[in-house]
N, C-alpha and C. Protein backbone atom coordinates (compact mmCIF):
# COMPACT_ATOMS: atom_id res chain seq x y z
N UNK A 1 18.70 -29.88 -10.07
CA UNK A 1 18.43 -28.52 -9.64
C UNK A 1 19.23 -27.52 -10.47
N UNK A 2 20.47 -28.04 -10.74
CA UNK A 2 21.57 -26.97 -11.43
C UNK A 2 20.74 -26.62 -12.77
N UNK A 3 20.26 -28.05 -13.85
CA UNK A 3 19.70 -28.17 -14.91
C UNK A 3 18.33 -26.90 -14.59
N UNK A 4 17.43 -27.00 -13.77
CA UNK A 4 16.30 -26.14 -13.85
C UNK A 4 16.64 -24.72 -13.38
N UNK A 5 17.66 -24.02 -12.39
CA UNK A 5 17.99 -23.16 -12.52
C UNK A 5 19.14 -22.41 -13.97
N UNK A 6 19.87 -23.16 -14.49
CA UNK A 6 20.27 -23.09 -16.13
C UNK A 6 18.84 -22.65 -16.69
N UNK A 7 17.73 -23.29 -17.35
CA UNK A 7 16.61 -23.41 -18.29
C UNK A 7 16.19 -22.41 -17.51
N UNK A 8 15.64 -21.84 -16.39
CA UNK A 8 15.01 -20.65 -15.82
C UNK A 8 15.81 -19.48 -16.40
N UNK A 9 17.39 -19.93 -16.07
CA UNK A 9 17.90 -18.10 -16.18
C UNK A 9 17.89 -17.86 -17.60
N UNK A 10 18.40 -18.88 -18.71
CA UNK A 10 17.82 -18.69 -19.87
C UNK A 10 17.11 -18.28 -20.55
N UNK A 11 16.04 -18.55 -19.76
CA UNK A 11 14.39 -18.48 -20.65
C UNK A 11 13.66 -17.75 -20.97
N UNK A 12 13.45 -17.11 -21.56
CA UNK A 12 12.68 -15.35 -21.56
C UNK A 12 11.41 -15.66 -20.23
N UNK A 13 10.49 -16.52 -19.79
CA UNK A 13 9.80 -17.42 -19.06
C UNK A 13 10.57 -16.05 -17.67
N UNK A 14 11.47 -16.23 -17.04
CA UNK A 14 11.93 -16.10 -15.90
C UNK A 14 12.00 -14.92 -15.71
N UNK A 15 12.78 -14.07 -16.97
CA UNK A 15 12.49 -12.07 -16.96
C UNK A 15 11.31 -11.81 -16.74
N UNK A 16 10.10 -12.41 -17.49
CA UNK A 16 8.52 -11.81 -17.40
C UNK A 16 8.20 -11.93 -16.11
N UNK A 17 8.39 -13.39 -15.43
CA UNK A 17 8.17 -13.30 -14.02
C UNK A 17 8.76 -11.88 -13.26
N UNK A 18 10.24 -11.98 -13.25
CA UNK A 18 10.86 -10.95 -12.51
C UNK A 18 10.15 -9.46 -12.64
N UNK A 19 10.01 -9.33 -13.97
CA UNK A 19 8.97 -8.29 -14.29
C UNK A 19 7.68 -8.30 -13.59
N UNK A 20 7.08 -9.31 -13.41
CA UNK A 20 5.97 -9.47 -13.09
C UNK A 20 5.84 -9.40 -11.11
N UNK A 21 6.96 -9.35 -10.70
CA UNK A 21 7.34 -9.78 -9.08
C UNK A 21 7.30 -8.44 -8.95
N UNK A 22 8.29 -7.63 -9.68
CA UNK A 22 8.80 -6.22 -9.44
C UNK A 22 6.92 -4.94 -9.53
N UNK A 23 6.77 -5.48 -10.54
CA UNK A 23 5.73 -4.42 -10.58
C UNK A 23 4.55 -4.79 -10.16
N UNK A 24 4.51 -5.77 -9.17
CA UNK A 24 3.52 -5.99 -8.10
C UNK A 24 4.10 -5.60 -6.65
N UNK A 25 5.35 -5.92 -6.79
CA UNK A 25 5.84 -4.97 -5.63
C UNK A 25 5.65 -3.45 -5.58
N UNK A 26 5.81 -2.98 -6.55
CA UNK A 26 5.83 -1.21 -6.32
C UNK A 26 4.09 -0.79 -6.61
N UNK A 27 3.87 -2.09 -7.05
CA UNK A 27 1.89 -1.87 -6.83
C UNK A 27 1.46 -1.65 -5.31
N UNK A 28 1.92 -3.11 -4.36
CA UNK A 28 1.93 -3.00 -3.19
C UNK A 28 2.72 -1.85 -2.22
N UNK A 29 3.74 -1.20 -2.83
CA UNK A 29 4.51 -0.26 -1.57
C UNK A 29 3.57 1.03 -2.60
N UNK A 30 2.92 1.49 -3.03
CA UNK A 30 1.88 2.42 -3.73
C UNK A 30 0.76 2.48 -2.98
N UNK A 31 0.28 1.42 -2.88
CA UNK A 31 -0.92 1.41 -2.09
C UNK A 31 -0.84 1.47 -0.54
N UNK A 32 0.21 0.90 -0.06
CA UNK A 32 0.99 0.92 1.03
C UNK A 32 1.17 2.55 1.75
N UNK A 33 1.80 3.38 0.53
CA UNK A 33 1.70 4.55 1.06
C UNK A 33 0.72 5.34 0.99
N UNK A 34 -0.36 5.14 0.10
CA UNK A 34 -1.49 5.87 0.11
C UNK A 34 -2.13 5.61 1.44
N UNK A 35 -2.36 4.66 2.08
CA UNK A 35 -3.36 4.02 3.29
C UNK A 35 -2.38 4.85 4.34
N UNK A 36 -1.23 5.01 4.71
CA UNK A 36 -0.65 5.53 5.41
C UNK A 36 -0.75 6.90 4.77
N UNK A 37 -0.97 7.44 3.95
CA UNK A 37 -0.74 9.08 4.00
C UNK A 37 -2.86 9.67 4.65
N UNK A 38 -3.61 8.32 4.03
CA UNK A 38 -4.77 8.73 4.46
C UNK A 38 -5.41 8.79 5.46
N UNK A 39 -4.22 7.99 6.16
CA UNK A 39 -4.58 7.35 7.63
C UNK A 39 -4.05 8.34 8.48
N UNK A 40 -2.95 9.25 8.47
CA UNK A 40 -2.75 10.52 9.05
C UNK A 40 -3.62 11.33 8.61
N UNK A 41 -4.38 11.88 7.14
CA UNK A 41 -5.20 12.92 7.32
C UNK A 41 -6.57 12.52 7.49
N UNK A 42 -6.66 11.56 7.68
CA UNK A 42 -8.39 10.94 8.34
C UNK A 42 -7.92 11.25 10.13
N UNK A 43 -7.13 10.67 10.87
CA UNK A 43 -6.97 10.74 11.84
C UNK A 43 -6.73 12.42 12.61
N UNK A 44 -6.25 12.90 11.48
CA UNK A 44 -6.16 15.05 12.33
C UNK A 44 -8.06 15.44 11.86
N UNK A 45 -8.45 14.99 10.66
CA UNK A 45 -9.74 15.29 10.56
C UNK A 45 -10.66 14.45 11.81
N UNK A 46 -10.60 13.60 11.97
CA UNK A 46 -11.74 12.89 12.61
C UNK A 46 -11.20 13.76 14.58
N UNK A 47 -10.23 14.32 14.68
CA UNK A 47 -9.63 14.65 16.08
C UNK A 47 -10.24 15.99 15.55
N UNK A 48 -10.44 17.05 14.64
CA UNK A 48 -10.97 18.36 14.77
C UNK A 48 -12.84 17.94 14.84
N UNK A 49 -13.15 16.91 14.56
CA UNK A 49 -14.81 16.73 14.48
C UNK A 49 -14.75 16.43 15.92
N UNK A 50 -13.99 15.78 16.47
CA UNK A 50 -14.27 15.76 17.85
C UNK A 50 -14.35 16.42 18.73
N UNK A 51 -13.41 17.43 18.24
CA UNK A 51 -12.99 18.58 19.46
C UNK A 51 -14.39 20.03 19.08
N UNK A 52 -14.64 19.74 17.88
CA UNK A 52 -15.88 21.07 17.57
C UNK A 52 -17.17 19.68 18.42
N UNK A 53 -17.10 18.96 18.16
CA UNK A 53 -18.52 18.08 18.86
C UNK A 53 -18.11 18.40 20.48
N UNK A 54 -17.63 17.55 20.78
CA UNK A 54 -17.25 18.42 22.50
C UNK A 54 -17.36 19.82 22.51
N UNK A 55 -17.42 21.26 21.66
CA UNK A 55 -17.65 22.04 22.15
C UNK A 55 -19.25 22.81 22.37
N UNK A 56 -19.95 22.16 21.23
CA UNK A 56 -21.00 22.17 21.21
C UNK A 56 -22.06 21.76 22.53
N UNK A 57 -23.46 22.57 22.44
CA UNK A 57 -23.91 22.37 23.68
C UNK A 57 -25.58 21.79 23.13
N UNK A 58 -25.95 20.86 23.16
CA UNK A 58 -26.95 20.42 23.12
C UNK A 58 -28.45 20.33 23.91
N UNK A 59 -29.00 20.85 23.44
CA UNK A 59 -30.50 21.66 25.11
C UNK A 59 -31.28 20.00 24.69
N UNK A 60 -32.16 20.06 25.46
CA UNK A 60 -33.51 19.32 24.75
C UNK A 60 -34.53 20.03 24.90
């Protein structure tokens, strides 16, 4: 185990990963906050369509 963690930290192999961990993480907390910033202004929009539909009066 000692031997394969040695050859990992060495290896150019192990930075690209780390590279590769990191900027899928800040891919995921990106998208993460977009769905949450859209999900508050879908939710005040879809509460004003409701409140103009409830005021509306429909005949037949």
């Amino acid at each position: 185990m000692n031997r394969f963690l040695t050859t990992f930290k060495t290896s150019e192999r192990g930075a690209v990963t780390v590279d590769w961990v990191v900027l899928c993480a800040a891919v995921v907390g990106l998208a993460i906050a977009v769905i949450y910033g859209m999900n508050s202004g879908t939710l005040a929009i879809a509460g004003n369509v409701d409140t103009y539909l409830e005021s509306q009066f429909f005949t037949e």
